[in-house]
Protein backbone atom coordinates (compact mmCIF):
# COMPACT_ATOMS: atom_id res chain seq x y z
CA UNK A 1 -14.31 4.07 22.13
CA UNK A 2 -10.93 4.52 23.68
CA UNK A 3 -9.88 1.28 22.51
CA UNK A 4 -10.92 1.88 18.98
CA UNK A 5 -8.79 5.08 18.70
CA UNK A 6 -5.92 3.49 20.03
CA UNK A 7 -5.35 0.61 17.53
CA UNK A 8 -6.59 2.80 14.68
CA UNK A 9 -3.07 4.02 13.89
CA UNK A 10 -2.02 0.32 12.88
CA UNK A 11 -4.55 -0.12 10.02
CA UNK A 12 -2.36 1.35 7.31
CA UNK A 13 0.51 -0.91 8.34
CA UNK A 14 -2.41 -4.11 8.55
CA UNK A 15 -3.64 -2.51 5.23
CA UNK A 16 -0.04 -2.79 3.55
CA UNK A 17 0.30 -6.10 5.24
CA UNK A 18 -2.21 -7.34 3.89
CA UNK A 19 -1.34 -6.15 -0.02
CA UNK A 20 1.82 -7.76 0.73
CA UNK A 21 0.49 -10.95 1.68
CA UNK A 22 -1.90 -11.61 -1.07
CA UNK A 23 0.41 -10.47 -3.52
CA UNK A 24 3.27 -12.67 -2.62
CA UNK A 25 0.35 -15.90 -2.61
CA UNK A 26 -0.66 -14.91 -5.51
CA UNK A 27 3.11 -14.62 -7.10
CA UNK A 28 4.12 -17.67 -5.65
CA UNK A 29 1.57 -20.00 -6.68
CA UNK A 30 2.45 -19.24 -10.38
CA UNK A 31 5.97 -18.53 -10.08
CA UNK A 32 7.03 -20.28 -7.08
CA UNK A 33 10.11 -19.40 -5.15
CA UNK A 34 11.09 -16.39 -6.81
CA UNK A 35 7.88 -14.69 -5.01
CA UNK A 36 9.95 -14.30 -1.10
CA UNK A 37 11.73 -11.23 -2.43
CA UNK A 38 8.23 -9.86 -1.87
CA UNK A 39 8.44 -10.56 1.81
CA UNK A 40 11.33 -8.11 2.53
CA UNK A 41 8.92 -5.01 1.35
CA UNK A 42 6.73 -6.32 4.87
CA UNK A 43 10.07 -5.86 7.01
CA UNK A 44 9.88 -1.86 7.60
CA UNK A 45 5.61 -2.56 7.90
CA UNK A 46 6.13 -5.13 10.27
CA UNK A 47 9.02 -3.10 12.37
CA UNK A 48 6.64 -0.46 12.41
CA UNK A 49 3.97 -2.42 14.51
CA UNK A 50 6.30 -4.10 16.83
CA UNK A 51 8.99 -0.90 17.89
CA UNK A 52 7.26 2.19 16.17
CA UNK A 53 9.78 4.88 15.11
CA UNK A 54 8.13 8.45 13.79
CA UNK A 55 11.28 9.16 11.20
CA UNK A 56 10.53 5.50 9.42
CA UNK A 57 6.94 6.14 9.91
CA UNK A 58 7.28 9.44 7.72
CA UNK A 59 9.74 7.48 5.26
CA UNK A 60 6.90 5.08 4.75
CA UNK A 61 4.40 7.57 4.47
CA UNK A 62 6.24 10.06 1.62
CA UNK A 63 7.29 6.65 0.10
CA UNK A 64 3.77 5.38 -0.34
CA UNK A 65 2.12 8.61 -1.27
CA UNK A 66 4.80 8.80 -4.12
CA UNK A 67 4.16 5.04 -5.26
CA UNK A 68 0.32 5.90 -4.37
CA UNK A 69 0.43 9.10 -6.96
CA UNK A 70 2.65 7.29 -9.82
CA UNK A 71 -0.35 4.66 -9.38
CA UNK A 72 -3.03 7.24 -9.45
CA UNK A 73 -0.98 8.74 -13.19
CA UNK A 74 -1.44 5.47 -15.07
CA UNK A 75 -4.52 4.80 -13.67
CA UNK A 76 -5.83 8.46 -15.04
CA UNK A 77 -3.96 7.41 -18.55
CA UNK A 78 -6.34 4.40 -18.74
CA UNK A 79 -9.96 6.02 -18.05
CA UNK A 80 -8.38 9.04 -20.40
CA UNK A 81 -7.54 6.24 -23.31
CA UNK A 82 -3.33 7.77 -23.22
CA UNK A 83 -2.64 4.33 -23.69
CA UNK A 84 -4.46 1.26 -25.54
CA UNK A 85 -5.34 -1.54 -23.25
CA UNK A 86 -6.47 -4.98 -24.16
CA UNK A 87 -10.19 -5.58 -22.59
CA UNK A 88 -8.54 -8.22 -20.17
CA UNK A 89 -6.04 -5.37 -18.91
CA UNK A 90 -9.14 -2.71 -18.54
CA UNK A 91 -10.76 -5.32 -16.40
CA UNK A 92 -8.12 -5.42 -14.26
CA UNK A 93 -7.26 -2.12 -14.07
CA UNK A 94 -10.95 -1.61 -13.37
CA UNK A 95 -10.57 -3.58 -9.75
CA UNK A 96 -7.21 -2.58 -9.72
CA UNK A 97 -8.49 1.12 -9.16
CA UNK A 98 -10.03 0.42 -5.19
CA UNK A 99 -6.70 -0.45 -4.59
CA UNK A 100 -4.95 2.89 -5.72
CA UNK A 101 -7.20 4.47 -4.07
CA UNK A 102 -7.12 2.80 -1.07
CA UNK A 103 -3.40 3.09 -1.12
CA UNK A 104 -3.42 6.68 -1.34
CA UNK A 105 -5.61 6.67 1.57
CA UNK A 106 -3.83 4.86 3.31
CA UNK A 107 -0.38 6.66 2.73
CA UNK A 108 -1.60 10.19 3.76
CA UNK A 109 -2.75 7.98 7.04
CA UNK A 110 0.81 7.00 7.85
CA UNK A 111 1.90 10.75 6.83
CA UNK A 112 -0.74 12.46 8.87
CA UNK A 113 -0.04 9.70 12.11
CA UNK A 114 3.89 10.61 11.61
CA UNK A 115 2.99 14.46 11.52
CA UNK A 116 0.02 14.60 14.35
CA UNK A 117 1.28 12.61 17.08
CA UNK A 118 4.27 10.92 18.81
CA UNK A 119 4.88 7.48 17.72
């Protein structure tokens, strides 16, 4: 159980990561090389994991709970009909809800990991 405790402060970062990843795939196999600007928003995620810092760690965190919130406004615009949406847009928005909430999640993880304990 030890173990498990002690690698869970990485799975935001892994969680980002991951976003990142499948984002810049999916950008790149339509668009091509204009997707590796994506790769620089890894950078901080990825300097995270290998020499953690607790100031960059809270950067990240109020960063992504800011993003995370903006996310969770239009997303509360759709199910509230503020804004027409084609049915191909609802559908995606539909799926596209795990992932706000997941990234709000995720974001108050990094927060409470900068706040709780010594990186």
């Amino acid at each position: 159980m030890n173990s498990i405790s002690k690698y869970t402060k990485f799975v935001p970062y892994l969680y980002f990561l991951s976003v990142i990843s499948y984002w810049f795939t999916d950008i790149n196999r339509h668009e091509g090389i204009s997707a590796y600007p994506i790769l620089l928003f890894a950078i901080p995620l990825i300097w995270q994991l290998i020499k953690p810092n607790r100031k960059l760690n809270f950067s990240l965190g109020i960063i992504f709970v800011c993003l995370s919130s903006y996310l969770i406004l239009a997303y509360l615009s759709d199910l509230l009909n503020i804004v027409n949406w084609t049915e191909s847009s609802k559908r995606f928005l539909f799926y596209g809800g795990l992932l706000v909430i997941g990234n709000f999640v995720m974001s108050l993880w990094i927060v409470r990991n900068s706040i709780k304990k010594v990186f």
